[in-house]
C-alpha atoms as a PDB file:
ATOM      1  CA  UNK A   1       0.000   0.000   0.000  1.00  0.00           C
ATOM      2  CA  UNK A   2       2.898   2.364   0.940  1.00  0.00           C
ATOM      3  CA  UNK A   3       4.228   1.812  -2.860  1.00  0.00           C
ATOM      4  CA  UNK A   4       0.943   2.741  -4.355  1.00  0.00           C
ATOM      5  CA  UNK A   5       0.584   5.791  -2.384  1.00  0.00           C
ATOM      6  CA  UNK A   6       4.069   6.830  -3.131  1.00  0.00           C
ATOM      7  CA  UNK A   7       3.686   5.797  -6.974  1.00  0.00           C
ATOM      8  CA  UNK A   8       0.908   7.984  -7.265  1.00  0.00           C
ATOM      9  CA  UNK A   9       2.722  10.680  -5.203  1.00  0.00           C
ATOM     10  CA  UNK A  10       5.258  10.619  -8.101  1.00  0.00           C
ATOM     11  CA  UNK A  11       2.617  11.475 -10.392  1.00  0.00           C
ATOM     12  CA  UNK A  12       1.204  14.121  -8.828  1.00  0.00           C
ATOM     13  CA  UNK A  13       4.890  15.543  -8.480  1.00  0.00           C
ATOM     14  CA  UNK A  14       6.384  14.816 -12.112  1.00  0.00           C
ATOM     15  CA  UNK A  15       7.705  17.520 -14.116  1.00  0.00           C
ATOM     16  CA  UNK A  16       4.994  16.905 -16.766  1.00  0.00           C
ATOM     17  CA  UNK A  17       1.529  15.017 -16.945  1.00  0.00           C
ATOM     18  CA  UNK A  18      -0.514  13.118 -19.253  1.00  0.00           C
ATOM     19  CA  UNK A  19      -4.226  13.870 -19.316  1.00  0.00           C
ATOM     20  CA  UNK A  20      -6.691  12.426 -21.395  1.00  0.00           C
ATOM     21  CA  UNK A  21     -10.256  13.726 -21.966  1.00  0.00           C
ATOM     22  CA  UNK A  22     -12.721  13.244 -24.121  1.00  0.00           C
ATOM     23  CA  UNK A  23     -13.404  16.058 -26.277  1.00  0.00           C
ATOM     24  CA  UNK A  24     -15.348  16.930 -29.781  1.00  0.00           C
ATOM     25  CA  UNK A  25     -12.724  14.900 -31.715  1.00  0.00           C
ATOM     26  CA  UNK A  26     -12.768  11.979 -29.240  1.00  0.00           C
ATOM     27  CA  UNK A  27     -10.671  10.836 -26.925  1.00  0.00           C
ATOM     28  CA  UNK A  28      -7.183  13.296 -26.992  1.00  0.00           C
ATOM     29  CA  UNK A  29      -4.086  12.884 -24.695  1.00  0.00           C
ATOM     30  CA  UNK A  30      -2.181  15.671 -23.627  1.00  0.00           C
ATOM     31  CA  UNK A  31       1.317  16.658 -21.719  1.00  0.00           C
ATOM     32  CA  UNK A  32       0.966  19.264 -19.047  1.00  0.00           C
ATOM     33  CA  UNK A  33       3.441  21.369 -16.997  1.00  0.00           C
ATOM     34  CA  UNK A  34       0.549  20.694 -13.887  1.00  0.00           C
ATOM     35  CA  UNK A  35      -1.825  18.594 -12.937  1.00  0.00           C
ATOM     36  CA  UNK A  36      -5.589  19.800 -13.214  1.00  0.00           C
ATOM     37  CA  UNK A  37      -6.878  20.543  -9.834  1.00  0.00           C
ATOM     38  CA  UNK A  38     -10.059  17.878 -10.054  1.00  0.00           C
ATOM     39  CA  UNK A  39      -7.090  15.045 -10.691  1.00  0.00           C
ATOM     40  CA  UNK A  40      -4.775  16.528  -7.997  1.00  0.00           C
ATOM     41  CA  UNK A  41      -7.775  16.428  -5.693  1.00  0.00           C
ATOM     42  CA  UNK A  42      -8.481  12.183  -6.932  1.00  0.00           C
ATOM     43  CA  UNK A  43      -4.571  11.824  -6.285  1.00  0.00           C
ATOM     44  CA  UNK A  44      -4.326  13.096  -2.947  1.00  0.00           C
ATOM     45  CA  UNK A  45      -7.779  11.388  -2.138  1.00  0.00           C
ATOM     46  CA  UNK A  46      -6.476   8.075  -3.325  1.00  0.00           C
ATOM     47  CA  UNK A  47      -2.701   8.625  -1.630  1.00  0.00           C
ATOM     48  CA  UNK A  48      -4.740   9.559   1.940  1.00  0.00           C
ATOM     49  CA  UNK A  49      -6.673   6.218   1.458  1.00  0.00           C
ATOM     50  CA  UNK A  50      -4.032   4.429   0.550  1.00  0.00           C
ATOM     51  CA  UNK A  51      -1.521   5.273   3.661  1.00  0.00           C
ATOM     52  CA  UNK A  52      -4.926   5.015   5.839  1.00  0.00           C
ATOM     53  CA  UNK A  53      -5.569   1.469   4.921  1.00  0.00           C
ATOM     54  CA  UNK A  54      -1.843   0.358   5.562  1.00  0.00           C
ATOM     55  CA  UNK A  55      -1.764   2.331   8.948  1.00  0.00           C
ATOM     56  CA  UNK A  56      -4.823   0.047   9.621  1.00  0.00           C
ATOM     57  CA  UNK A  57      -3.203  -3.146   8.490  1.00  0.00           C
ATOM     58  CA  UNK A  58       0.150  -2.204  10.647  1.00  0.00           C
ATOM     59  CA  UNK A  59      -2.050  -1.559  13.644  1.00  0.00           C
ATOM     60  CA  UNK A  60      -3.756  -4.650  13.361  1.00  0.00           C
ATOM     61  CA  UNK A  61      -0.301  -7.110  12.607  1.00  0.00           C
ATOM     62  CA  UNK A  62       0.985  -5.230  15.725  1.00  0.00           C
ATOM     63  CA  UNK A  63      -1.796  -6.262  17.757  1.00  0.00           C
ATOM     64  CA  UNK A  64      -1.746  -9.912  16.687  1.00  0.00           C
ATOM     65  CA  UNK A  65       1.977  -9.769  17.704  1.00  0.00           C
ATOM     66  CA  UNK A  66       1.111  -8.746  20.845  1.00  0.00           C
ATOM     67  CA  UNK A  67      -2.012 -11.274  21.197  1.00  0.00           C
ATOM     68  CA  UNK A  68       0.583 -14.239  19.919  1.00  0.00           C
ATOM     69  CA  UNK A  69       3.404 -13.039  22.015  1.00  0.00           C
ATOM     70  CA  UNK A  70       1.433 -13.254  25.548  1.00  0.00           C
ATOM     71  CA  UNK A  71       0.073 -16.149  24.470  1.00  0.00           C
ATOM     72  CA  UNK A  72       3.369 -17.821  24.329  1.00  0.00           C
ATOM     73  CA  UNK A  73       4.393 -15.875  27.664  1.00  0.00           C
ATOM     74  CA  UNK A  74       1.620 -17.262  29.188  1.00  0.00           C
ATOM     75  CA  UNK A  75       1.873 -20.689  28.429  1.00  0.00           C
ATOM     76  CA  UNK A  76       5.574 -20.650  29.542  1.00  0.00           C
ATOM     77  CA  UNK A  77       4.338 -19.255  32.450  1.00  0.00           C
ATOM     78  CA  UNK A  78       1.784 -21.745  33.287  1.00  0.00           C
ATOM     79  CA  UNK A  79       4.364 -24.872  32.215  1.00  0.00           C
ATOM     80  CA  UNK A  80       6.730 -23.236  35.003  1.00  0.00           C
ATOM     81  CA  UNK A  81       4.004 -23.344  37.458  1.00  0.00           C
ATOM     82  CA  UNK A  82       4.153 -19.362  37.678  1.00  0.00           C
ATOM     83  CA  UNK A  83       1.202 -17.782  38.736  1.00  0.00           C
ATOM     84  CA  UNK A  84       0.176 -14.786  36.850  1.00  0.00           C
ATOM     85  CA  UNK A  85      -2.102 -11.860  38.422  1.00  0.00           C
ATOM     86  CA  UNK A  86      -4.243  -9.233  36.565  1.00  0.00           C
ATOM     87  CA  UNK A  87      -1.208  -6.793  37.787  1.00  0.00           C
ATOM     88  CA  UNK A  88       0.993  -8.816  35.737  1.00  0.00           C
ATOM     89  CA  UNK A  89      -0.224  -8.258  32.322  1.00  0.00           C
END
């Protein structure tokens, strides 16, 4: 997700962009020193969502580590006969 978001920051920041529109003669390409403000606003849009959904995905992976890693504690815990109180976790 973080290469997404940065491959579309790259296109928001290149020297030149491509747009393509649809016009009276059909469909026309064409190179621009900026990028129109209704595609700048798409880009950022999709560059927030995509950092969003990967802050989401880190915060749950962290979690599960967490989950996994006093699970293990605990059952060494309980295999050494070591008592563990709600002060303890």
């Amino acid at each position: 997700m973080y290469g997404r978001g940065e491959a579309i920051l790259d296109r928001v920041e290149a020297p030149h962009y491509k747009f393509t529109a649809t016009s009276i003669n059909g469909i026309e390409t064409k190179v621009l020193d900026h990028v129109p403000a209704p595609e700048e606003k798409a880009l950022a849009s999709s560059i927030a969502s995509h950092l969003a959904s990967a802050a989401k995905l880190e915060a749950i992976d962290a979690h599960k580590g967490t989950e996994a890693a006093k699970s293990m504690l605990g059952g060494l815990a309980a295999a050494l006969g070591i008592r563990i109180t709600a002060g303890d976790e």
